[in-house]
Protein backbone atom coordinates (compact mmCIF):
# COMPACT_ATOMS: atom_id res chain seq x y z
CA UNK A 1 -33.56 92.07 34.96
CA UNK A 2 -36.01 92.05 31.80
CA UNK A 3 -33.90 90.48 29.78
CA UNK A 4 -33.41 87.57 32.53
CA UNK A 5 -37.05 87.40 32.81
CA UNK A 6 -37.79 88.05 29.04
CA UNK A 7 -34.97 85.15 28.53
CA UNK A 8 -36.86 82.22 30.86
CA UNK A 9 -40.61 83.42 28.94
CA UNK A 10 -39.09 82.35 25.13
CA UNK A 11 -37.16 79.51 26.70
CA UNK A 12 -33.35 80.52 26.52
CA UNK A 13 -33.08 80.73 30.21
CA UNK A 14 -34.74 77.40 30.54
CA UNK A 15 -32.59 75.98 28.42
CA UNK A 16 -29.30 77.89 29.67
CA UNK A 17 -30.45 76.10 33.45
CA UNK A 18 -31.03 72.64 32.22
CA UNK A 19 -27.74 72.56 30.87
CA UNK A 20 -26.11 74.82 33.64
CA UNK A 21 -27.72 72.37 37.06
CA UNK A 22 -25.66 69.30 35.45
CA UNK A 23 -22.29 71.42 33.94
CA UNK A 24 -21.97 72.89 37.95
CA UNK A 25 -22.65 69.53 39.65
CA UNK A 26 -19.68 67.95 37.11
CA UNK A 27 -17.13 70.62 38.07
CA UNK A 28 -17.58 70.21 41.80
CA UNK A 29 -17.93 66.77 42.08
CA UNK A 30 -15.69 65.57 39.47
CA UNK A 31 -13.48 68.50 38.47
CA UNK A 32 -12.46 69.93 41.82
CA UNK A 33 -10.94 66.49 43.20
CA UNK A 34 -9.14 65.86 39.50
CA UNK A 35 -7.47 69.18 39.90
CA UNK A 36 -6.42 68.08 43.61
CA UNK A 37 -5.18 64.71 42.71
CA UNK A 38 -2.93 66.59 40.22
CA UNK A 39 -2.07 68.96 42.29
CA UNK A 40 -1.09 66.44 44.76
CA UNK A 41 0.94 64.28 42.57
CA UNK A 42 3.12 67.36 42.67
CA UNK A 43 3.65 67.85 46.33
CA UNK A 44 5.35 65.48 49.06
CA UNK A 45 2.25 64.43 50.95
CA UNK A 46 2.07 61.71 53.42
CA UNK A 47 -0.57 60.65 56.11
CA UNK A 48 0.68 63.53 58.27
CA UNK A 49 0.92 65.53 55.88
CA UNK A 50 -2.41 64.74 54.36
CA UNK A 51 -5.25 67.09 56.67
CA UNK A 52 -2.67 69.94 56.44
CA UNK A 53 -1.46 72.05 53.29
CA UNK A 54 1.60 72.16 54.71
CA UNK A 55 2.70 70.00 51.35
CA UNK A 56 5.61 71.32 49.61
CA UNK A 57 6.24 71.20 45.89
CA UNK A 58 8.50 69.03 44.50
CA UNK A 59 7.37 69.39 40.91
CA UNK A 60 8.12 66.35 38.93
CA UNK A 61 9.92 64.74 41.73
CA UNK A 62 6.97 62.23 42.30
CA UNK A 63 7.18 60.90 38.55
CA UNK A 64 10.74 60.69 38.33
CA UNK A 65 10.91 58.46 41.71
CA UNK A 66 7.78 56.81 40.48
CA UNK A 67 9.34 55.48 36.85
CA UNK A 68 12.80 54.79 38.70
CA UNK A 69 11.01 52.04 40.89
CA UNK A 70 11.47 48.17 39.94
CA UNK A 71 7.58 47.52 40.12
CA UNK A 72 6.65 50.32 37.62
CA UNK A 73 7.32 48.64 34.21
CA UNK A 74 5.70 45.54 35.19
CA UNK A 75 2.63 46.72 36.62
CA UNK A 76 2.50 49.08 33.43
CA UNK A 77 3.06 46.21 31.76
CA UNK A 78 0.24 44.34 33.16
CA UNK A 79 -2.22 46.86 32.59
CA UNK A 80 -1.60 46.59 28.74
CA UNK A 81 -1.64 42.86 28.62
CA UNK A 82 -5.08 43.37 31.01
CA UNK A 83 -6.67 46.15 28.67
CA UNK A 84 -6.01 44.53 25.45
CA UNK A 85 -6.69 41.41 26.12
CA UNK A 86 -10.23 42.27 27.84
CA UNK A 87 -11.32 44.65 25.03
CA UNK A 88 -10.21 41.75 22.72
CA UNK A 89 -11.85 39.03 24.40
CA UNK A 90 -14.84 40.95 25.29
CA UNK A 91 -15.25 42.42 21.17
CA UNK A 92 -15.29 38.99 19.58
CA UNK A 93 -17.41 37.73 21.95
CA UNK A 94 -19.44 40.16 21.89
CA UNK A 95 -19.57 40.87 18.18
CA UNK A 96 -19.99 36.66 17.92
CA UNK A 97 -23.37 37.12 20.13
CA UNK A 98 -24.89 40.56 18.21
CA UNK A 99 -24.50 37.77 14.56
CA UNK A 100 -26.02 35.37 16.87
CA UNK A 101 -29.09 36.85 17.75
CA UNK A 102 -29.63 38.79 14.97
CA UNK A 103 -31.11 36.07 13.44
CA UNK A 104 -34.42 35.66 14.10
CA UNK A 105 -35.85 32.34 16.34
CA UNK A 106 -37.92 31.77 19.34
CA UNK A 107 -36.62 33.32 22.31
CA UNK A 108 -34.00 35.21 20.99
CA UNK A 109 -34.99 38.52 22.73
CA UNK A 110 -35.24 36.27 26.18
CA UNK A 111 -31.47 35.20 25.86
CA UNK A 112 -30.26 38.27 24.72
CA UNK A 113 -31.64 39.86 27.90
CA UNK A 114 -30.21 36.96 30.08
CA UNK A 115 -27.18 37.80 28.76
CA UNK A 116 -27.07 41.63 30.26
CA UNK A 117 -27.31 39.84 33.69
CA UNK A 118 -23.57 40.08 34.00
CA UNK A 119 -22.82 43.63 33.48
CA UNK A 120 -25.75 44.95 35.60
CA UNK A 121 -24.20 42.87 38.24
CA UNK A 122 -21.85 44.51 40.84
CA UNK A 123 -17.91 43.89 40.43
CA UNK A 124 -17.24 43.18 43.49
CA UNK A 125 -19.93 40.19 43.35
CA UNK A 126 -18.38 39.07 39.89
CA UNK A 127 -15.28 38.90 41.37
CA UNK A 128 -16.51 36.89 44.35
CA UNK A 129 -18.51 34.52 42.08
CA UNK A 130 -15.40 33.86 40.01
CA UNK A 131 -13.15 33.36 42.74
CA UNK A 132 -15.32 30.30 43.65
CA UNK A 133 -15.66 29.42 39.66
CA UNK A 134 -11.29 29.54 39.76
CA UNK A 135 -10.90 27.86 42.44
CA UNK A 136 -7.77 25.53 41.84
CA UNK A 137 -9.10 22.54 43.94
CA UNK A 138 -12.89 22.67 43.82
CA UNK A 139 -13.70 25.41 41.11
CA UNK A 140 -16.04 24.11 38.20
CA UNK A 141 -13.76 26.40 35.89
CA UNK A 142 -10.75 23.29 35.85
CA UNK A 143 -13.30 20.89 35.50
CA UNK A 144 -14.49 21.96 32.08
CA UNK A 145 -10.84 22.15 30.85
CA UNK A 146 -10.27 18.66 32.04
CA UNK A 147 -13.26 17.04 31.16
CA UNK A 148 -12.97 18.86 27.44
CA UNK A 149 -9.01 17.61 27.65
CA UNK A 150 -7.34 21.24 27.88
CA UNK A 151 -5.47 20.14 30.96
CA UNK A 152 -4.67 16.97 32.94
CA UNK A 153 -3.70 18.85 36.35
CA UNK A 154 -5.75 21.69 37.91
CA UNK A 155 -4.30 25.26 37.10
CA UNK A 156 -4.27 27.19 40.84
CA UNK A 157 -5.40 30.52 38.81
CA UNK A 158 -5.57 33.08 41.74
CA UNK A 159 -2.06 31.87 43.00
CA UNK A 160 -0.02 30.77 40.44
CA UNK A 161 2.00 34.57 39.09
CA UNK A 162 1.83 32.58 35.30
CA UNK A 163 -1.87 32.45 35.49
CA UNK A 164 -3.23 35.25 38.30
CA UNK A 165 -3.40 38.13 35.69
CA UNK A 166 -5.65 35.65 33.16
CA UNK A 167 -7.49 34.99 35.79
CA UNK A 168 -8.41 38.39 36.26
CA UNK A 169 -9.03 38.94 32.39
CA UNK A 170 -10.79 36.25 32.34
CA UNK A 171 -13.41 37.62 35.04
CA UNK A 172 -13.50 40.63 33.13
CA UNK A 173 -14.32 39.26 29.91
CA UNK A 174 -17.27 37.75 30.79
CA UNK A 175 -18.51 41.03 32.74
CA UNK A 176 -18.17 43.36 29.50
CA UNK A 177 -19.15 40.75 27.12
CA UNK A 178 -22.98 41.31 26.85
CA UNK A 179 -22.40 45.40 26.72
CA UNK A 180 -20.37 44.75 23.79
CA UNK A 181 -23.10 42.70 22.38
CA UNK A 182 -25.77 44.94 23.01
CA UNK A 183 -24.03 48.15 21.43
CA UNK A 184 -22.75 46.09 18.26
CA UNK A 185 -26.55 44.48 17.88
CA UNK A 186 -28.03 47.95 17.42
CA UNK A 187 -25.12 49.06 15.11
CA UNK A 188 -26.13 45.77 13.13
CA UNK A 189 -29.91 46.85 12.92
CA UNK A 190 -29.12 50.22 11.57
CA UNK A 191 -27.46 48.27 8.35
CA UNK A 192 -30.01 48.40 5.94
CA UNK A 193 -31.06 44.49 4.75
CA UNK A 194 -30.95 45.97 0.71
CA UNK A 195 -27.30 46.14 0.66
CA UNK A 196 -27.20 42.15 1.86
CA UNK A 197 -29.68 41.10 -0.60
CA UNK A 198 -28.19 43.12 -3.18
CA UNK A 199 -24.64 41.21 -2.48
CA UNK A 200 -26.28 37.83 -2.11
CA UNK A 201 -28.05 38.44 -5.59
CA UNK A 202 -24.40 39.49 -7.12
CA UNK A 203 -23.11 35.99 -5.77
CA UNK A 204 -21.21 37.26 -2.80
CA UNK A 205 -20.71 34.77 0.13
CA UNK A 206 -20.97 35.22 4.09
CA UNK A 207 -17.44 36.27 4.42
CA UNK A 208 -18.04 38.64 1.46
CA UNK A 209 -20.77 40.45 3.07
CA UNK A 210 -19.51 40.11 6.30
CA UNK A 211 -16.05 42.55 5.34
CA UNK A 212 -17.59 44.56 2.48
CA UNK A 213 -21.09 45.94 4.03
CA UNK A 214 -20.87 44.67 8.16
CA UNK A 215 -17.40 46.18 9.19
CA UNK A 216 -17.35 49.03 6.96
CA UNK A 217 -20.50 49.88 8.21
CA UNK A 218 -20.04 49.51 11.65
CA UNK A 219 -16.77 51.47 11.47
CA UNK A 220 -17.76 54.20 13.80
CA UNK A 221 -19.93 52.09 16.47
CA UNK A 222 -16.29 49.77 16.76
CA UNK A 223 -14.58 52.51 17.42
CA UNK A 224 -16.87 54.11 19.60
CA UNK A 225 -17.42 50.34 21.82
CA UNK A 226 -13.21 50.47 21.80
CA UNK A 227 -13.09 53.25 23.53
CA UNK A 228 -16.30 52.93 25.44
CA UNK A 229 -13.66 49.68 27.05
CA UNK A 230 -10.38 51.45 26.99
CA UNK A 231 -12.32 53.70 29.36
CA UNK A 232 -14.19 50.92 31.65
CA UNK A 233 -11.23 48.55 31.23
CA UNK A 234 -8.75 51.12 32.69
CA UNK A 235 -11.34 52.15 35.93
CA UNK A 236 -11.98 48.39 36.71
CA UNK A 237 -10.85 47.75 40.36
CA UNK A 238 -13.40 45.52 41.79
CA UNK A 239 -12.17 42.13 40.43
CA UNK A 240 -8.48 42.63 41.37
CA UNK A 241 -9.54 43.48 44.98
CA UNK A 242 -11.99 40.30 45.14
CA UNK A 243 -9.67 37.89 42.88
CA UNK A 244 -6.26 38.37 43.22
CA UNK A 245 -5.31 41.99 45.53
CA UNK A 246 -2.74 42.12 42.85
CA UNK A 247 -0.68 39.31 43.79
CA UNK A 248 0.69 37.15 44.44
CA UNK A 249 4.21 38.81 44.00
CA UNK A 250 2.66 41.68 42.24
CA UNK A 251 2.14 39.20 39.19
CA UNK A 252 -1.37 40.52 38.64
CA UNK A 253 -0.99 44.67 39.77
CA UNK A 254 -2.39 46.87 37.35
CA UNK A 255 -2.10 50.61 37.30
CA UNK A 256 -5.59 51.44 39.19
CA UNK A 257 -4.82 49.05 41.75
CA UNK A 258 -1.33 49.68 42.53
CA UNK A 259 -2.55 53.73 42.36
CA UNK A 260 -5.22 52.29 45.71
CA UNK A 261 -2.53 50.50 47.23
CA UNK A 262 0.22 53.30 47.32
CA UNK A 263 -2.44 55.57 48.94
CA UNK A 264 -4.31 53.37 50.96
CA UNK A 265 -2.28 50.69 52.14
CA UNK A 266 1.38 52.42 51.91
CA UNK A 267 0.02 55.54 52.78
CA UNK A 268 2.29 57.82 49.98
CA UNK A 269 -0.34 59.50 48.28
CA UNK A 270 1.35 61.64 45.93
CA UNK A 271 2.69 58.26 44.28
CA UNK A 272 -1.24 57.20 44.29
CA UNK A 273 -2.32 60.30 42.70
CA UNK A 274 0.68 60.23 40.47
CA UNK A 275 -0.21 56.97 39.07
CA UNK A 276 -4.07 58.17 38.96
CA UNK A 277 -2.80 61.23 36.49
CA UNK A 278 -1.34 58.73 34.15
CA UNK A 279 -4.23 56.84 34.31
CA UNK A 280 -6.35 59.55 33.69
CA UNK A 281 -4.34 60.58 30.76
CA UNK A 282 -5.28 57.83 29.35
CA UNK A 283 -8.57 58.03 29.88
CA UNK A 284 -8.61 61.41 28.83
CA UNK A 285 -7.19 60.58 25.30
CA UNK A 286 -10.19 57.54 25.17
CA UNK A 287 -12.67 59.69 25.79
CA UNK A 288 -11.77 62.28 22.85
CA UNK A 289 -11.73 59.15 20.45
CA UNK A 290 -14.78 58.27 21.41
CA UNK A 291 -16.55 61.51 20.80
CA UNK A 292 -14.61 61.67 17.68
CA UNK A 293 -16.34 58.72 17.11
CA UNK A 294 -19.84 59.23 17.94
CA UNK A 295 -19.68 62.90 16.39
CA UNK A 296 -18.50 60.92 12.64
CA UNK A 297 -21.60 58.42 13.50
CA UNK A 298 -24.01 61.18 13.59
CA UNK A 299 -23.11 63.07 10.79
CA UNK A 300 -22.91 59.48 8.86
């Protein structure tokens, strides 16, 4: 008992509890139902199945069903084209904006902020603003491709399976764009300006400075922000429910969505939570390289 006591008067126990509140409120409210989704993608659990524990193992019955399916490869398949193509799209946007406004003029601080409008909005309100914006008769998206002479006929992107998945991306772009931007505009203001007017006195040009100081010293904040969108990319659900619900014909299921709609709407939950493990494999392995990350950027 003295030592607890003794512990709390120099601090340790302080200390010990600060970090202890948080580490306990993580395992039960985010460890406890990961270990029961996995457990449950190893059981046969249905609706009636589902209040009981009555659930009988079928070890890795539920995966082997799961990647024997016709739908599996392309909604796998859809989730890479999704995830690359958003962290893509939303990088070199992103990293286009941080050059941007990192040159100083009036009101640059103004429309950077304007920008962060989109990600502090909700998803499911994104996805409802671009379904309006997509719209294949009225939306104001087909008009700027027409009137810019990208397209003579309007493109039906919610309902056309060519087009439904871009349509998603393309929601999704804009939403991470301005976090992108903000976490590659403080990597940029961490560069010190000496090494740039050090090049520019050696003769070197923008493109020069731009891949011999800029990306080599942004190295770690890239590959931190990658991962930062594997991970966001790979829990978004919102815009699929309010765009497309996956269809049509499945043309636009990804792997989070089609985990919901095996639990929720087919009611076969251990195919839902066997989807969600895979997903959260992935996940898992984004989250290491982003720690990886961040631990190199500190000690750099």
């Amino acid at each position: 008992m003295k030592r607890i006591v003794s512990s709390f008067v120099d601090g340790r126990g302080f200390d010990l509890t600060l970090a202890g509140v948080p580490l306990a409120f993580l395992l039960v409210l985010s460890g406890l139902p990961l270990i029961y989704n996995v457990v449950m993608s190893f059981q046969e659990v249905d609706m009636f199945s589902l209040g009981t524990f009555s659930r009988p193992f079928v070890g890795f019955h539920n995966y082997i069903e799961l990647f024997s399916q016709p739908e599996t490869l392309p909604v796998f398949r859809n989730t890479a084209i999704f995830v690359i193509a958003s962290i893509a799209g939303q990088f070199l946007l992103g990293f286009g904006l941080a050059l941007f406004f990192g040159v100083n003029f009036p009101g640059a601080s103004w429309f950077r902020g304007l920008f962060l409008v989109s990600w502090i909005m909700p998803g499911l309100v994104v996805g409802a603003t671009w379904n309006w914006i997509l719209s294949g008769d009225f939306g104001i998206f087909n008009y700027v491709l027409r009137e810019i002479g990208l397209t003579n006929a309007n493109i039906f992107w919610r309902s056309d399976p060519a087009h439904s998945l871009w349509a998603v991306i393309i929601a999704n772009i804009w939403l991470g764009t301005s976090f992108n931007m903000i976490l590659l505009s403080v990597g940029l203001s961490g560069i010190p300006k000496d090494l740039y007017e050090a090049a520019e006195l050696d003769g070197a040009t923008v493109l020069q400075r731009f891949f011999t100081i800029t990306l080599p010293m942004m190295r770690s904040s890239i590959g931190a922000l990658i991962s930062l969108g594997l991970i966001f990319t790979l829990q978004q659900f919102d815009l699929f429910a309010a765009i497309t619900s996956g269809g049509p014909a499945n043309s636009s299921n990804v792997a989070q969505y089609w985990a919901w709609d095996l639990s929720f709407r087919q009611y076969d939950f251990a195919k839902g939570a066997t989807v969600s493990v895979i997903m959260i494999v992935f996940v898992i392995f984004a989250a290491v390289v982003y720690v990886r990350s961040t631990r190199h950027e500190v000690r750099g």
